[in-house]
C-alpha atoms as a PDB file:
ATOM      1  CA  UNK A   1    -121.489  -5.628   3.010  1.00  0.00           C
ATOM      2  CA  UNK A   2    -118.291  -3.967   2.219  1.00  0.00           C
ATOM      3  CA  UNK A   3    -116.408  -3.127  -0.920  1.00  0.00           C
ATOM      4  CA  UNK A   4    -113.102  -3.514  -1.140  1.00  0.00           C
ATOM      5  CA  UNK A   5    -110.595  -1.969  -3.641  1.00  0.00           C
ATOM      6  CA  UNK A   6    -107.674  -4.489  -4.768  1.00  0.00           C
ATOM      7  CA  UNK A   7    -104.973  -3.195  -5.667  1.00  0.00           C
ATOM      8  CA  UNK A   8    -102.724  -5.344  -8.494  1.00  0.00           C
ATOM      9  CA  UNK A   9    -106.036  -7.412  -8.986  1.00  0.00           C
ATOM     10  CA  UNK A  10    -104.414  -9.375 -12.183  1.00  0.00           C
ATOM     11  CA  UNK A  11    -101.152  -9.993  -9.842  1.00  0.00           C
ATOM     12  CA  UNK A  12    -100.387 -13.497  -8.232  1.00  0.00           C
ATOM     13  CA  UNK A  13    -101.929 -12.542  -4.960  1.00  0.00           C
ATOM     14  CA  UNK A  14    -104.787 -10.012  -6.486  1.00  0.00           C
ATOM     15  CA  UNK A  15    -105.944 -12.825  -8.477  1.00  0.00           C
ATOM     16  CA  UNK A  16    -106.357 -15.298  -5.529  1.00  0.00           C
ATOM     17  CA  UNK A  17    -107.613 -11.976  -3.323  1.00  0.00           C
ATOM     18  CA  UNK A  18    -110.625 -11.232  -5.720  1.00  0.00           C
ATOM     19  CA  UNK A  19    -111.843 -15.119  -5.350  1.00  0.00           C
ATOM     20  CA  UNK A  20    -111.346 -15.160  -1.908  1.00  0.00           C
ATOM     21  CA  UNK A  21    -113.020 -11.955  -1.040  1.00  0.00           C
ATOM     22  CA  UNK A  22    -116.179 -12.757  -3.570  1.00  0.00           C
ATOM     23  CA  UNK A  23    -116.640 -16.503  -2.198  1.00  0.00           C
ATOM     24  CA  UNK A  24    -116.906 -13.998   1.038  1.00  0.00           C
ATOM     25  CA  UNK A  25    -119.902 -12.891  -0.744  1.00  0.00           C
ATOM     26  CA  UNK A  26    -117.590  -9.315  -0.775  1.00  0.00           C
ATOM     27  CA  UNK A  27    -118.449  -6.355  -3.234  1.00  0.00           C
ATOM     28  CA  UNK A  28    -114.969  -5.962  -4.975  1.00  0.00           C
ATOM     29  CA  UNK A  29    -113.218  -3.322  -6.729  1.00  0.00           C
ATOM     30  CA  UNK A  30    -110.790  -4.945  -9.052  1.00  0.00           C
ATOM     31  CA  UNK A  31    -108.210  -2.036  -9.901  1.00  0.00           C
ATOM     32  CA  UNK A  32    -106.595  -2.221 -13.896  1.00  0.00           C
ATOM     33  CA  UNK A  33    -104.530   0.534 -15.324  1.00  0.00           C
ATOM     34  CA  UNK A  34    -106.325  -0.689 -18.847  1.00  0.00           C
ATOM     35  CA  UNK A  35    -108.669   1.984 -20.443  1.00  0.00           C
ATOM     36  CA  UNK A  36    -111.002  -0.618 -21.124  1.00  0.00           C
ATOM     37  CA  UNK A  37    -112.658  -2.435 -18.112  1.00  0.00           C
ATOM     38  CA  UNK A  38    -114.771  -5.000 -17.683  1.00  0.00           C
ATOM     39  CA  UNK A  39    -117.684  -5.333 -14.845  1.00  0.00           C
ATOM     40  CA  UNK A  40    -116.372  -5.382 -11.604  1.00  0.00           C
ATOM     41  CA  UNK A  41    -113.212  -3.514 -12.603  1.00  0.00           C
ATOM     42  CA  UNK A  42    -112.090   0.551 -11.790  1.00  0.00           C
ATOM     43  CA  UNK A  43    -109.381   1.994 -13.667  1.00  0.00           C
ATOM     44  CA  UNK A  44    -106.598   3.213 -12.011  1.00  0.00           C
ATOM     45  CA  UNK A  45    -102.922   3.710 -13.003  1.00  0.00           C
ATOM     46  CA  UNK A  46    -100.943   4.374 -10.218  1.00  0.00           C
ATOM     47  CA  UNK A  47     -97.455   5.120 -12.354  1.00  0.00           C
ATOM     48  CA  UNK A  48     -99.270   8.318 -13.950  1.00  0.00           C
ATOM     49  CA  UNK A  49    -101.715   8.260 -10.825  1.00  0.00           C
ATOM     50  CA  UNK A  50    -104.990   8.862 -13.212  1.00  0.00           C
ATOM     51  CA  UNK A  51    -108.286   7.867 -11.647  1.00  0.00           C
ATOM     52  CA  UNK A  52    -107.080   7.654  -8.215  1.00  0.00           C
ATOM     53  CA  UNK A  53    -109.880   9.641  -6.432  1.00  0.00           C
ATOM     54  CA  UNK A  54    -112.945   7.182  -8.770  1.00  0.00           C
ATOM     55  CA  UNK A  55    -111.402   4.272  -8.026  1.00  0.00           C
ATOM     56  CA  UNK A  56    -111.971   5.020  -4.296  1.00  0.00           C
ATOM     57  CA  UNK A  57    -115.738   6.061  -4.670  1.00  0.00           C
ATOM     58  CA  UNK A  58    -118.156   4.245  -2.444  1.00  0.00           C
ATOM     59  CA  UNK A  59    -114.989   1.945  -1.256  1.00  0.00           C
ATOM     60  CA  UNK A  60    -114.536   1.617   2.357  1.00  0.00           C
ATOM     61  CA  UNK A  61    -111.138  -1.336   2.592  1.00  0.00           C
ATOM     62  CA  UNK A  62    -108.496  -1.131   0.270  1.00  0.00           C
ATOM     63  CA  UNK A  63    -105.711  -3.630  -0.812  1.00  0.00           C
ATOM     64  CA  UNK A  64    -102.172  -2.064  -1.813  1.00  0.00           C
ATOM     65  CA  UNK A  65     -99.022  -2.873  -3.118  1.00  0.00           C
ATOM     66  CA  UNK A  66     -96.701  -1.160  -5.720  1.00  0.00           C
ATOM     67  CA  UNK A  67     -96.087  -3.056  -8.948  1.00  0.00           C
ATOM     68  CA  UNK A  68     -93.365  -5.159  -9.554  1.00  0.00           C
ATOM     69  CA  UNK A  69     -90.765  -3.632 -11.815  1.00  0.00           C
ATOM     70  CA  UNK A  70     -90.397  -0.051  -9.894  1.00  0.00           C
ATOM     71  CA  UNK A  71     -87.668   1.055  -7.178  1.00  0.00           C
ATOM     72  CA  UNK A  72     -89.510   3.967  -6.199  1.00  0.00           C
ATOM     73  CA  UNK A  73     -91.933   2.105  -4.317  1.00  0.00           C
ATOM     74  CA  UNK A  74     -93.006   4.697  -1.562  1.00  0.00           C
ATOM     75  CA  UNK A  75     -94.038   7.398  -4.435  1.00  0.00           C
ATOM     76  CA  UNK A  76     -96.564   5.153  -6.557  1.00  0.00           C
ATOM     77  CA  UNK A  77     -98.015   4.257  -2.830  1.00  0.00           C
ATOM     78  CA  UNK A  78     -98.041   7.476  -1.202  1.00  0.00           C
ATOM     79  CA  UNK A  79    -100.802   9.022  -3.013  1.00  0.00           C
ATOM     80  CA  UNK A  80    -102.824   5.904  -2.623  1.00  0.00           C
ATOM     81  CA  UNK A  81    -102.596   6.136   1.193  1.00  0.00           C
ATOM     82  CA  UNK A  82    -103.430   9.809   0.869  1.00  0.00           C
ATOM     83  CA  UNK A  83    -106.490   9.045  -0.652  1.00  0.00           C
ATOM     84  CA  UNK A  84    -107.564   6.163   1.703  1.00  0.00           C
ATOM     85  CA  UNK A  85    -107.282   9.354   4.355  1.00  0.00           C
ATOM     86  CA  UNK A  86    -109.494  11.482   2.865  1.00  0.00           C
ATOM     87  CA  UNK A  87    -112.177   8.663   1.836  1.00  0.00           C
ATOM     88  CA  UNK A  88    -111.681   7.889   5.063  1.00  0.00           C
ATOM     89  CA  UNK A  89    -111.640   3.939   4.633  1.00  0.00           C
ATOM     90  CA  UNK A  90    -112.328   1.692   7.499  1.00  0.00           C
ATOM     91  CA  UNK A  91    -109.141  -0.471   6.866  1.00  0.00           C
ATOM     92  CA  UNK A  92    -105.988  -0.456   4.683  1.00  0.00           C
ATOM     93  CA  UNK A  93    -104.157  -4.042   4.349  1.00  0.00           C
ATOM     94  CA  UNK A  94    -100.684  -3.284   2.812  1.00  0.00           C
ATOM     95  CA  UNK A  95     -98.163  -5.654   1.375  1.00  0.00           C
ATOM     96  CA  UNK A  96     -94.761  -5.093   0.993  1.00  0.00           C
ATOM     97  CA  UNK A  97     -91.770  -7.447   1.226  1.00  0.00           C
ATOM     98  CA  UNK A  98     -89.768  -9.501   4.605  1.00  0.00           C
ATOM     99  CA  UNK A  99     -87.488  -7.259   5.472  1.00  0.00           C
ATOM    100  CA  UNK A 100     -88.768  -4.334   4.450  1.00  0.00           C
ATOM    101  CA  UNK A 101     -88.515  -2.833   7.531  1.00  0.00           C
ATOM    102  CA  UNK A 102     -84.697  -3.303   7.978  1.00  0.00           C
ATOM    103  CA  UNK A 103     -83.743   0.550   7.026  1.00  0.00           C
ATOM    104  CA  UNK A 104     -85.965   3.378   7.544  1.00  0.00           C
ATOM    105  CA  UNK A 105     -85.376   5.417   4.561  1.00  0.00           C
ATOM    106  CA  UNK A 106     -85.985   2.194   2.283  1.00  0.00           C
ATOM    107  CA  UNK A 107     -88.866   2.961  -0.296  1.00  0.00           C
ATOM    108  CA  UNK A 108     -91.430   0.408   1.143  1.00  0.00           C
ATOM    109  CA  UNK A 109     -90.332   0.552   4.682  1.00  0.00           C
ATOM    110  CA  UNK A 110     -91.334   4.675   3.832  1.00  0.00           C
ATOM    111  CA  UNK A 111     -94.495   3.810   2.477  1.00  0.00           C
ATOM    112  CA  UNK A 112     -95.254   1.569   5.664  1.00  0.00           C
ATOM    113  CA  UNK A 113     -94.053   4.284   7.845  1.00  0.00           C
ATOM    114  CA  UNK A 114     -96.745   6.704   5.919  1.00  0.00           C
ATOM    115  CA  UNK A 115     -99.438   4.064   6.604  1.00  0.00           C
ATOM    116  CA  UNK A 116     -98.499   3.210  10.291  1.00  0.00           C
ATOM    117  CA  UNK A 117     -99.003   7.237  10.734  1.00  0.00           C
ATOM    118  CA  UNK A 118    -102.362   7.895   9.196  1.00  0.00           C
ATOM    119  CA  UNK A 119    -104.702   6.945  11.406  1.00  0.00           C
ATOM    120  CA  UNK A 120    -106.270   4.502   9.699  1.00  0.00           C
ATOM    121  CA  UNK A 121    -106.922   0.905  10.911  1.00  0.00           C
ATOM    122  CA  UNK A 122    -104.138  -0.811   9.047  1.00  0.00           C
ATOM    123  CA  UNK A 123    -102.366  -4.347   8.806  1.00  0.00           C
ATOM    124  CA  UNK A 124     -98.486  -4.737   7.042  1.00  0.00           C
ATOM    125  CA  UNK A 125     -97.991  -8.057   5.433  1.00  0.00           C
ATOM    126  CA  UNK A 126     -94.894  -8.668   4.358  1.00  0.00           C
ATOM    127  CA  UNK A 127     -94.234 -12.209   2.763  1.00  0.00           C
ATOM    128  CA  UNK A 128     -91.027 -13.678   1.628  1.00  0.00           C
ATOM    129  CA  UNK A 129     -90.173 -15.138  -1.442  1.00  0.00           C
ATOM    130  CA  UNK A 130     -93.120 -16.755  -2.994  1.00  0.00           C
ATOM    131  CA  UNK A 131     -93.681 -20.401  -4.547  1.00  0.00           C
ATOM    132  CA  UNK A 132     -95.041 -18.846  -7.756  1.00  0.00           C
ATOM    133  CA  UNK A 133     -91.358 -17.694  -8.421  1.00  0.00           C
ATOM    134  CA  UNK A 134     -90.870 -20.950 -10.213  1.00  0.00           C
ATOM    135  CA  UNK A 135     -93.650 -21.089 -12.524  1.00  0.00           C
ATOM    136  CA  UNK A 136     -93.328 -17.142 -13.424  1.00  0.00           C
ATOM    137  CA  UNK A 137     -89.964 -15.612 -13.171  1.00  0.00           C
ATOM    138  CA  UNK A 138     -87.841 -18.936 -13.166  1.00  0.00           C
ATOM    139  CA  UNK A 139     -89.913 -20.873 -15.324  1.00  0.00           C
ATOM    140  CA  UNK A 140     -87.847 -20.285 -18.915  1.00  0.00           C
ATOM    141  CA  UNK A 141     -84.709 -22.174 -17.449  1.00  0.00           C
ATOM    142  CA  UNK A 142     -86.979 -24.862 -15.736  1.00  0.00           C
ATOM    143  CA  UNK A 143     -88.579 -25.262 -19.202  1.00  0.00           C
ATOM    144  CA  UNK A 144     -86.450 -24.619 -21.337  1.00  0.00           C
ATOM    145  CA  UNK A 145     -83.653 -26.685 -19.835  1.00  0.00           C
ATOM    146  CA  UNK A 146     -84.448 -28.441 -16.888  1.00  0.00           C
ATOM    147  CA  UNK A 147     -82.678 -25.828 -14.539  1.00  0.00           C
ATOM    148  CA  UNK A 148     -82.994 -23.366 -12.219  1.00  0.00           C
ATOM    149  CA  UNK A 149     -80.400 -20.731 -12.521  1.00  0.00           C
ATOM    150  CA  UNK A 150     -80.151 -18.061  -9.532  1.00  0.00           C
ATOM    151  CA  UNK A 151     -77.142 -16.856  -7.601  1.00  0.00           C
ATOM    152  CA  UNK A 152     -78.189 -18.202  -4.650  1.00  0.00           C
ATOM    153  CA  UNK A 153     -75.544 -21.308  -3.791  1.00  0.00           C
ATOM    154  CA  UNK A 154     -76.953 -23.533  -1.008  1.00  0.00           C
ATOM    155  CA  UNK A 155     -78.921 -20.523   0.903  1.00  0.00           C
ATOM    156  CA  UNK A 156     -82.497 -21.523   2.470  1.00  0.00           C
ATOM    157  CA  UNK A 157     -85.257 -20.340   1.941  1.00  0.00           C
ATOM    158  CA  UNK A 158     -89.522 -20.384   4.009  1.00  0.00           C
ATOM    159  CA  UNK A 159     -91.213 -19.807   0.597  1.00  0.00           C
ATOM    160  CA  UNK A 160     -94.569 -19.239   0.646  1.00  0.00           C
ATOM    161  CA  UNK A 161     -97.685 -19.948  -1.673  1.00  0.00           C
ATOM    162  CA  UNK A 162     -99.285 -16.697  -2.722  1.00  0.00           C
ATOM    163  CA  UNK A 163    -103.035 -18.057  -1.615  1.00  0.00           C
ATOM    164  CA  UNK A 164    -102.141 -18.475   1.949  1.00  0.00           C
ATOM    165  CA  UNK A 165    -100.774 -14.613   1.379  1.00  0.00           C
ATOM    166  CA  UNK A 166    -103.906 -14.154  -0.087  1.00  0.00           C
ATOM    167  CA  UNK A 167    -106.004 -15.766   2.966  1.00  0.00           C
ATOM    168  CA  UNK A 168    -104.521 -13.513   5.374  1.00  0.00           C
ATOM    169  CA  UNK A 169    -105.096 -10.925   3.089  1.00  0.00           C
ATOM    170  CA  UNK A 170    -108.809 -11.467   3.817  1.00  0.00           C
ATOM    171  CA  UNK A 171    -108.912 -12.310   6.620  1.00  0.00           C
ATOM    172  CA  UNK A 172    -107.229  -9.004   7.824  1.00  0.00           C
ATOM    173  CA  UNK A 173    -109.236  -6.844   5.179  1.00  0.00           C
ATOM    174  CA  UNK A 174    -112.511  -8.335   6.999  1.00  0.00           C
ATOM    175  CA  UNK A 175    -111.659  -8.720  10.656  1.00  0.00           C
ATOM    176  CA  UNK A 176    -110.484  -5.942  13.128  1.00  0.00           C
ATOM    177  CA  UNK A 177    -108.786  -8.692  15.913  1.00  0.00           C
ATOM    178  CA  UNK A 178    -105.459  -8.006  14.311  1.00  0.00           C
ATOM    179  CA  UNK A 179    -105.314  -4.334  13.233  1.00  0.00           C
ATOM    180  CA  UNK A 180    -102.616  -2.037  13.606  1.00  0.00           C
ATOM    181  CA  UNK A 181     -99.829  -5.018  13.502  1.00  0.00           C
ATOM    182  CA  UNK A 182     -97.238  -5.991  11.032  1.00  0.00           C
ATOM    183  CA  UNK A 183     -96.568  -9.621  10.249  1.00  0.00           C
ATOM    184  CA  UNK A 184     -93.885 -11.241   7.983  1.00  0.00           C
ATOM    185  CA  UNK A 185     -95.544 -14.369   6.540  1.00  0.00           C
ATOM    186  CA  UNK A 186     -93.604 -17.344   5.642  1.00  0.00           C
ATOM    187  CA  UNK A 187     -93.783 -21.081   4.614  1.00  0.00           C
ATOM    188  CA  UNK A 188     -92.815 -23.796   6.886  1.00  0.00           C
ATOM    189  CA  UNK A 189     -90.799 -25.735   4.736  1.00  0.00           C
ATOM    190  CA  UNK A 190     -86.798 -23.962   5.026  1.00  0.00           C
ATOM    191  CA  UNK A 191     -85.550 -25.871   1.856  1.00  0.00           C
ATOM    192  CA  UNK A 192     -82.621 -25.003  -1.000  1.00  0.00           C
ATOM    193  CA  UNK A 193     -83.090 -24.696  -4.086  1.00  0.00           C
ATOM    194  CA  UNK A 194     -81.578 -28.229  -4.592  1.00  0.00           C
ATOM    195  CA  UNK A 195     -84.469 -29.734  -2.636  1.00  0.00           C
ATOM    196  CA  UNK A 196     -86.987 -27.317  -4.408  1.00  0.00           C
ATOM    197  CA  UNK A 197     -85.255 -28.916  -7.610  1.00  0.00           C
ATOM    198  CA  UNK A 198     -85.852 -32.271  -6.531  1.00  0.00           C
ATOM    199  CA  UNK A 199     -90.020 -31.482  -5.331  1.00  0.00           C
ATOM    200  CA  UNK A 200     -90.546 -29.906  -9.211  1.00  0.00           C
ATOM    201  CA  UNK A 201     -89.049 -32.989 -10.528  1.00  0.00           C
ATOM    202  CA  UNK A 202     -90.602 -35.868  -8.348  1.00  0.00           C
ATOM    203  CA  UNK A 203     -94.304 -33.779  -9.170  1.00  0.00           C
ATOM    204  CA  UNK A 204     -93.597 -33.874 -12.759  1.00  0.00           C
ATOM    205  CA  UNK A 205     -91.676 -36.675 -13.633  1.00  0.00           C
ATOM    206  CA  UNK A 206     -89.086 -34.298 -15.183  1.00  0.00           C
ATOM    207  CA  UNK A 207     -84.999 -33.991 -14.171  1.00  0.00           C
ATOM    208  CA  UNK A 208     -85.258 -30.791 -12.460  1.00  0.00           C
ATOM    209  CA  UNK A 209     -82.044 -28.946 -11.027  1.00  0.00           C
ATOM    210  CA  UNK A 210     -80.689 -26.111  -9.354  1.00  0.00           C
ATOM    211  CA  UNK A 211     -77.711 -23.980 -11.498  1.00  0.00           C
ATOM    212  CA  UNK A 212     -76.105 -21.261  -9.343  1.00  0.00           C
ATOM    213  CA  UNK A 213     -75.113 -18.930 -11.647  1.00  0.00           C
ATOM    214  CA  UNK A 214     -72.458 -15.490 -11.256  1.00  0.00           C
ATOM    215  CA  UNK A 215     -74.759 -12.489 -10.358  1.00  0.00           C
ATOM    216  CA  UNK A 216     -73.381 -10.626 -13.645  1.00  0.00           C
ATOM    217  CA  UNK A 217     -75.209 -13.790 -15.992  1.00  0.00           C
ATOM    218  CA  UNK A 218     -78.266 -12.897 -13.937  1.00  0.00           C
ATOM    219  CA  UNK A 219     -78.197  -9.403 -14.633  1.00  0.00           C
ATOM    220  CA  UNK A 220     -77.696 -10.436 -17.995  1.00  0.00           C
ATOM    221  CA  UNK A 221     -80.497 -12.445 -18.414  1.00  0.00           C
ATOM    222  CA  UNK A 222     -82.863 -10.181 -15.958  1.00  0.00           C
ATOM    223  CA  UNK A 223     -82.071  -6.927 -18.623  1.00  0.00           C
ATOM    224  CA  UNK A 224     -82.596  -9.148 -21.669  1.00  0.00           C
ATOM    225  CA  UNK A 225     -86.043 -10.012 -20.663  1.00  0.00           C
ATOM    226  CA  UNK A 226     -86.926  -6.021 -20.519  1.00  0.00           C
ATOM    227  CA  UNK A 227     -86.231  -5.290 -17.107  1.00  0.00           C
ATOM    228  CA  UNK A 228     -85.201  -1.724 -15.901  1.00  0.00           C
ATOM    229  CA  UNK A 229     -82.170  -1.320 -15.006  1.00  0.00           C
ATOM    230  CA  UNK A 230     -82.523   0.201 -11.569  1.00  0.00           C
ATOM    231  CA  UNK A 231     -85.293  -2.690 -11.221  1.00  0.00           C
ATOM    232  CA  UNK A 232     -82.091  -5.384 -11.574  1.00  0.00           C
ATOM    233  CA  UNK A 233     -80.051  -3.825  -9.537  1.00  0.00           C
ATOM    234  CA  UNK A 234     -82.715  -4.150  -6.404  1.00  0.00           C
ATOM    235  CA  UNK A 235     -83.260  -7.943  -7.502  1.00  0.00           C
ATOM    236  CA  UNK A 236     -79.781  -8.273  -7.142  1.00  0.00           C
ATOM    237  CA  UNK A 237     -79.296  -6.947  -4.176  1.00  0.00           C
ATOM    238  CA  UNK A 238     -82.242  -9.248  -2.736  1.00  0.00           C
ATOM    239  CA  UNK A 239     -81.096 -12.720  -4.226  1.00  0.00           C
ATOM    240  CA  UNK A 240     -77.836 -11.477  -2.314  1.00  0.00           C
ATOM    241  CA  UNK A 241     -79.573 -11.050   1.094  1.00  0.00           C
ATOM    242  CA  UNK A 242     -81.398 -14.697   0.006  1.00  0.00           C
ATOM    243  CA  UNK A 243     -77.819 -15.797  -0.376  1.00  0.00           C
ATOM    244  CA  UNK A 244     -76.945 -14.418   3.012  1.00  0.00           C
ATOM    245  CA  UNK A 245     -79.224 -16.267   4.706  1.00  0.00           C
ATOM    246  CA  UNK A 246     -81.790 -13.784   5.378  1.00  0.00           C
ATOM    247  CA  UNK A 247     -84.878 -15.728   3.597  1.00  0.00           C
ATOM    248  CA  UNK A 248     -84.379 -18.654   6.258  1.00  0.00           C
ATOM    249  CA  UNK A 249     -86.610 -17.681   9.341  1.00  0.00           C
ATOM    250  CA  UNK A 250     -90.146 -18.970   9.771  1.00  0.00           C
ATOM    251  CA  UNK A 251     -93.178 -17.171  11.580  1.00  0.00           C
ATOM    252  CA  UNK A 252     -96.438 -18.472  12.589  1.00  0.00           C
ATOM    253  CA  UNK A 253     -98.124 -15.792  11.747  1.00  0.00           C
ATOM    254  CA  UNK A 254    -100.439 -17.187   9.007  1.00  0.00           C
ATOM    255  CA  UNK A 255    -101.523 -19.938  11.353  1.00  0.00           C
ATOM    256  CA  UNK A 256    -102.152 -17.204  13.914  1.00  0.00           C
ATOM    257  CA  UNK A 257    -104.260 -15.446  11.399  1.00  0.00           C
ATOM    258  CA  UNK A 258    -106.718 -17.903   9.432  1.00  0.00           C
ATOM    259  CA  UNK A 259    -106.047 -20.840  11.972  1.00  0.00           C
ATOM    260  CA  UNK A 260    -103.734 -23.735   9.508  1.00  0.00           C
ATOM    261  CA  UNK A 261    -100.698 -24.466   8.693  1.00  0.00           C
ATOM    262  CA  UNK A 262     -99.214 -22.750   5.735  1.00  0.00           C
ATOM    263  CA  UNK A 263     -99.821 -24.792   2.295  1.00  0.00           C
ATOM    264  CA  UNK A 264     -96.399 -26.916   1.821  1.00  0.00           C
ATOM    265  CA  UNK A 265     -93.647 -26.693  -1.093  1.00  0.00           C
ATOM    266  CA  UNK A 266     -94.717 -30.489  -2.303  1.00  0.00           C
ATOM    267  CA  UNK A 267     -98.765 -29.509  -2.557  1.00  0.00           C
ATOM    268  CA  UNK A 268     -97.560 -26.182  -4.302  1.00  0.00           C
ATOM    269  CA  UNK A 269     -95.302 -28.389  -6.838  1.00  0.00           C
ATOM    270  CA  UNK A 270     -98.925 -30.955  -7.053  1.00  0.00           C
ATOM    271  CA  UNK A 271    -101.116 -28.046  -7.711  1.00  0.00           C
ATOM    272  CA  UNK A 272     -98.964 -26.150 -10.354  1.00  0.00           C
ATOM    273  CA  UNK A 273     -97.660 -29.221 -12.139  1.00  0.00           C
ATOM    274  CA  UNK A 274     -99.169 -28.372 -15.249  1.00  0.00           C
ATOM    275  CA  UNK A 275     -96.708 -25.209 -15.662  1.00  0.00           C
ATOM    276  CA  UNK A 276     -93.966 -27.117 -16.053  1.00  0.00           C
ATOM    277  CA  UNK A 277     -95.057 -30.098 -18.490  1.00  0.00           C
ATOM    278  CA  UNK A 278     -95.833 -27.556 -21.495  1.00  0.00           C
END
């Protein structure tokens, strides 16, 4: 039986990871950069990189990704993957973001670079923007209002639901048929944020819409709810490429991968309801 390390094991995907990967009947690792843990948990902070080398004691597959909130992606990762070396794990499954790998010398696409080069069996995942957006990041306006403000005008987006991110991330942590590929994982469904607008509101029975809003009241509202500056900037600069166009394209690779289609923006609105009747 293996044990696997996850990395951001509280996160949206880490969350659905640890279930997936104990129904498995997997030994897991569930990394917190608390001081307190709790069975089944390792502390690890990777911003002041204390307890690195326990966490990966007696693990032999590791889950990584850097926490939202940084810029400086490739230095909170690069120690990790340095550390997966010398414990010599049997497979690294990293996630970073779609298009990631568009410039070289871009944190993640460094950090992907470092992994590609270490020897190790490895997968890349890199999903695009997730369904969970709307009942985390977006939810005050939805809430609040009945809107959902982003500076996005009538751009499309695949979205995808973290647990199919989460299957593959299984599946690839436990299996060696795919190893040493990358794979941008999307939905199926290329909607706007109109149409998303109209799903929330026919699954709750609430008058959802979409707002665009001028990048600067974005920026306003991203650094009034605490985030770094630097940290806004890069979201920025993302909803922009969304904007562009860039979130559009589809893959197949998470059919490819655990053998279904990918879960669907309606059954994501059914299942997470609840979020937005409070």
């Amino acid at each position: 039986m293996s044990k696997v390390l996850v990395i951001g094991a509280n996160g949206t995907v880490g969350t659905e990871l640890v279930k997936l990967l104990k129904a498995k009947g997997q030994s897991v690792a569930e990394a917190t950069s608390k001081n307190e843990i709790k069975q089944g948990q390792v502390h690890l902070n990777i911003l002041s990189q204390e307890g690195i080398e326990s966490a990966f004691e007696n693990v032999d597959r590791v889950f990584l990704l850097s926490p939202p909130g940084y810029t400086n992606q490739d230095k909170l990762l690069s120690p990790l993957i340095e550390m997966a070396k010398k414990k010599k794990v049997k497979k690294v499954v990293l996630m970073t973001a779609m298009g990631a790998n568009a410039i070289d010398t871009a944190p993640l696409r460094i950090a992907e670079i470092q992994l590609e080069k270490s020897g190790l069996s490895y997968n890349i995942i890199r999903p695009n923007w997730f369904m969970q957006n709307f009942n985390s990041y977006w939810i005050q306006g939805i809430n609040s209002d009945g809107k959902i403000y982003l500076p996005v005008a009538k751009a499309k987006g695949s979205f995808i639901d973290a647990r199919d991110i989460a299957a593959v991330a299984a599946e690839l942590l436990l299996s060696e048929k795919f190893s040493n590929k990358d794979y941008d994982l999307t939905g199926s469904d290329v909607i706007d944020h109109n149409q998303v607008a109209d799903i929330l509101s026919a699954a709750t029975g609430r008058k959802i819409s979409y707002q665009e809003i001028e990048p600067a009241a974005m920026k306003a509202g991203l650094l009034g709810a605490g985030l770094p500056k630097d940290y806004v900037e890069f979201m920025l600069v993302i909803l922009d490429f969304f904007k562009q166009g860039y979130a559009e394209r589809t893959t197949d690779a998470i059919e490819k991968i655990i053998g279904r289609k990918p879960i669907s923006f309606k059954k994501y609105a059914e299942d997470y309801k609840s979020a937005w009747l409070k």
